[in-house]
C-alpha atoms as a PDB file:
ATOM      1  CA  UNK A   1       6.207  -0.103   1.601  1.00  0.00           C
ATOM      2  CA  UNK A   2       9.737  -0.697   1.158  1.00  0.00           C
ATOM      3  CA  UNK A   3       9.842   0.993  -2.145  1.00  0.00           C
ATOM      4  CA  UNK A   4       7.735   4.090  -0.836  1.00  0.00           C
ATOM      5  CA  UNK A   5      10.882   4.526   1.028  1.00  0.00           C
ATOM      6  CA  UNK A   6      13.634   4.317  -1.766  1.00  0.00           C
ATOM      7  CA  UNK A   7      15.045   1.305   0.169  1.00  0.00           C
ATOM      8  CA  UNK A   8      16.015  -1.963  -0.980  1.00  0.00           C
ATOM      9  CA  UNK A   9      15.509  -5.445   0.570  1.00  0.00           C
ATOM     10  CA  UNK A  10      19.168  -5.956   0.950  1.00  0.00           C
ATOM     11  CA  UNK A  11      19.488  -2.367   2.481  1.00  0.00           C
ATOM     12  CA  UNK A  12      16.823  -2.868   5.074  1.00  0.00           C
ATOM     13  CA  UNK A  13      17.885  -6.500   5.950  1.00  0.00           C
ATOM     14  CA  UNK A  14      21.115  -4.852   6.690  1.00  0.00           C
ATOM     15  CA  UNK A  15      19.850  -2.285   9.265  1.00  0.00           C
ATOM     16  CA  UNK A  16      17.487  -4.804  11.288  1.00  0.00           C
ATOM     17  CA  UNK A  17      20.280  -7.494  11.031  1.00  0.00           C
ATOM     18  CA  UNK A  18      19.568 -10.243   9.257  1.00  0.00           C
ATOM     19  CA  UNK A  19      20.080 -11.627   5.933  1.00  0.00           C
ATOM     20  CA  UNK A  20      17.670 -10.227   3.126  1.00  0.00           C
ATOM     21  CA  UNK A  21      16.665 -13.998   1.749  1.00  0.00           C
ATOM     22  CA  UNK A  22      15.202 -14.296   5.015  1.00  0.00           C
ATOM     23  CA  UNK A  23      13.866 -11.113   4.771  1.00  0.00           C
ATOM     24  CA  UNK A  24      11.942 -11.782   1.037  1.00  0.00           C
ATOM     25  CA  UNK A  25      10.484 -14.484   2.975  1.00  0.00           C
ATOM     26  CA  UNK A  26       8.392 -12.700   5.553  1.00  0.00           C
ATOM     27  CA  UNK A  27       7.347 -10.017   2.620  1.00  0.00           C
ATOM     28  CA  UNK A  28       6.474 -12.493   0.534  1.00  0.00           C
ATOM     29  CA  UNK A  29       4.457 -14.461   3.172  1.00  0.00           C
ATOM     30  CA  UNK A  30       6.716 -17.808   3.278  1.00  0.00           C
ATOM     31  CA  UNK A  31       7.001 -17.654   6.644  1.00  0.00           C
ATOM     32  CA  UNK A  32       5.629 -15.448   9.616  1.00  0.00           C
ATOM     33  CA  UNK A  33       7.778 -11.697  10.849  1.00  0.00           C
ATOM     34  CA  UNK A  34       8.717 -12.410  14.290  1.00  0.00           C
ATOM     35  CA  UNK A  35       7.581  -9.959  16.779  1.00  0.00           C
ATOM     36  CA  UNK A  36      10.537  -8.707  17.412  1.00  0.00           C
ATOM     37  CA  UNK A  37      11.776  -7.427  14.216  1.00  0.00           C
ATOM     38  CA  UNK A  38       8.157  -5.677  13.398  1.00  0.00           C
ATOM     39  CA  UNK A  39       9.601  -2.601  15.767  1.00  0.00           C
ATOM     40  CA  UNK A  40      13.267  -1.880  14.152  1.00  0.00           C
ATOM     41  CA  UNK A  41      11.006  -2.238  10.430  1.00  0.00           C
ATOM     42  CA  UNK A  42       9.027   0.705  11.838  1.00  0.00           C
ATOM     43  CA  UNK A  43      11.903   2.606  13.272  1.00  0.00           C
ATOM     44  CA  UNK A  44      13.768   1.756  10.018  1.00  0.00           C
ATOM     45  CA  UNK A  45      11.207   2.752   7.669  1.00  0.00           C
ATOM     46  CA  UNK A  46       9.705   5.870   9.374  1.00  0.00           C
ATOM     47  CA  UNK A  47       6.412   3.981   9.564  1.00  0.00           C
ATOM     48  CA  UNK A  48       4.374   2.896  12.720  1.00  0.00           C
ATOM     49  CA  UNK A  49       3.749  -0.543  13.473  1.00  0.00           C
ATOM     50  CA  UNK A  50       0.138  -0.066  12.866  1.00  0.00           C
ATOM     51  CA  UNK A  51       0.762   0.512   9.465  1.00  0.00           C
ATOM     52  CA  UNK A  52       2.682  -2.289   9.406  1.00  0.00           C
ATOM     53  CA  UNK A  53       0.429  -4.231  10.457  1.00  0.00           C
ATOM     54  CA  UNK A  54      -2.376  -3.366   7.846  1.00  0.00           C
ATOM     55  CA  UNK A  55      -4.530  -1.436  11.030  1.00  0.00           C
ATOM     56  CA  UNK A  56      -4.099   1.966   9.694  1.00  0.00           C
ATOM     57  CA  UNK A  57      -3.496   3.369   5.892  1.00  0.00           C
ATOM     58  CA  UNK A  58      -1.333   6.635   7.801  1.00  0.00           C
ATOM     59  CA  UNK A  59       1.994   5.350   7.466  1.00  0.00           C
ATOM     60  CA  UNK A  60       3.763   7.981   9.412  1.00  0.00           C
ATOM     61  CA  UNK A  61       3.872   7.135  13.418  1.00  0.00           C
ATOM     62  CA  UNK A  62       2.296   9.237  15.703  1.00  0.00           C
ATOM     63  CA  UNK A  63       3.860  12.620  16.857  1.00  0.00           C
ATOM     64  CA  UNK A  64       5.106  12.502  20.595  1.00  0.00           C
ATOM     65  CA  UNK A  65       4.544  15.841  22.302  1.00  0.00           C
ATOM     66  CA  UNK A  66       7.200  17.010  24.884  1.00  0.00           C
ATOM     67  CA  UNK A  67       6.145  17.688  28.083  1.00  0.00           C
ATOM     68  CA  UNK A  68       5.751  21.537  27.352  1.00  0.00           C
ATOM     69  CA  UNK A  69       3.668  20.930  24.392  1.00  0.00           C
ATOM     70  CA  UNK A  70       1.186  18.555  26.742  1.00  0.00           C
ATOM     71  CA  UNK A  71       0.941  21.646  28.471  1.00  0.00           C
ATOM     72  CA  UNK A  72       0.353  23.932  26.406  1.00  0.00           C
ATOM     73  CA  UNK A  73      -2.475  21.714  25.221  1.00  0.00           C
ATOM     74  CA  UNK A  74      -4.010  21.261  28.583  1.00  0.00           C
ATOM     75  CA  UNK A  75      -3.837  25.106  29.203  1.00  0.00           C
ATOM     76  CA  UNK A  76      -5.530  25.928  25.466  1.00  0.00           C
ATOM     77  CA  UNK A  77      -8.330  23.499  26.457  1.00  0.00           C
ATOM     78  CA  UNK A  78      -8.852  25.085  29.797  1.00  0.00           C
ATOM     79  CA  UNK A  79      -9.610  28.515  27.754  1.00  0.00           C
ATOM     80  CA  UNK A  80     -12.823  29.948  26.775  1.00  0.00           C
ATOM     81  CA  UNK A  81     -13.142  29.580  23.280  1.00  0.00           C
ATOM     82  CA  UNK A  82     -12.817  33.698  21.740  1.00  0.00           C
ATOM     83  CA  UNK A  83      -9.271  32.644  24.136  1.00  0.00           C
ATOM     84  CA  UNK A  84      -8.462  29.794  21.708  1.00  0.00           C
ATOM     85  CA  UNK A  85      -8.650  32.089  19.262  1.00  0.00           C
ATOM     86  CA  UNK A  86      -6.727  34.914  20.161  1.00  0.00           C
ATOM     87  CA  UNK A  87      -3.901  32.502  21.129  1.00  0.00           C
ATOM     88  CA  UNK A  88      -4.077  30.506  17.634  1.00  0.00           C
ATOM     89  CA  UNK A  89      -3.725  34.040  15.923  1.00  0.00           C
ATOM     90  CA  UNK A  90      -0.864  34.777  18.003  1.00  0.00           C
ATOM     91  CA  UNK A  91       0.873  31.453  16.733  1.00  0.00           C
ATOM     92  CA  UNK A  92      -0.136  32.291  13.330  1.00  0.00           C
ATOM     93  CA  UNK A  93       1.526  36.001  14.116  1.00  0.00           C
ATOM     94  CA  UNK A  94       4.885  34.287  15.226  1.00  0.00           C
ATOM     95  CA  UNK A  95       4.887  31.810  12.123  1.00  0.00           C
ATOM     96  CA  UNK A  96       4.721  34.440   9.734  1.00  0.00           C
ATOM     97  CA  UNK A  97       7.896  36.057  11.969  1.00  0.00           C
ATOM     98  CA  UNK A  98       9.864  32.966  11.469  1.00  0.00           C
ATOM     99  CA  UNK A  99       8.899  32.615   7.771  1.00  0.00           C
ATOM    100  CA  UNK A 100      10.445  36.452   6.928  1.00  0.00           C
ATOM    101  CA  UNK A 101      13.850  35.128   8.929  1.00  0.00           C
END
């Protein structure tokens, strides 16, 4: 996981703060991760704690929508489906806009 990342041992002990013999201890299974260094891994990695954990093979955390975007999701499941559409070609439309800029 580490190396999917181009990151070193030493360089990720340094971020989550502690040494990286301690460190080579929990990846090589000498000793258990406390719980609270499995979170700053994730953050520090780019890689959810699921994955982490071995619960998931997506390594990329979860997208959190803004509160707009949960809108905007409610609203396009409240629409009758030939609605859907006409609103996911208008997206498309605008995509291609940005693409040309």
């Amino acid at each position: 996981m580490i190396d999917d990342r181009d990151m070193t041992q030493v360089a990720l002990a340094e971020k989550i703060g502690i040494r990286q013999n301690t460190l080579n201890g929990y990846i090589k299974g000498k000793h258990r991760f406390p719980q609270e260094i499995i979170a700053p891994i994730a953050r520090t990695l780019g890689v959810s704690t699921d994955y982490i954990f071995g619960l998931t093979d997506i390594p990329d955390p979860p997208m959190r929508l803004t509160k707009t975007e949960q809108a905007m999701i409610q609203v396009l499941r409240s629409l009758y489906e030939d609605q859907q559409e006409a609103v996911h070609n208008q997206v498309q439309f605008f995509q291609k806009q940005n693409q040309r800029r």
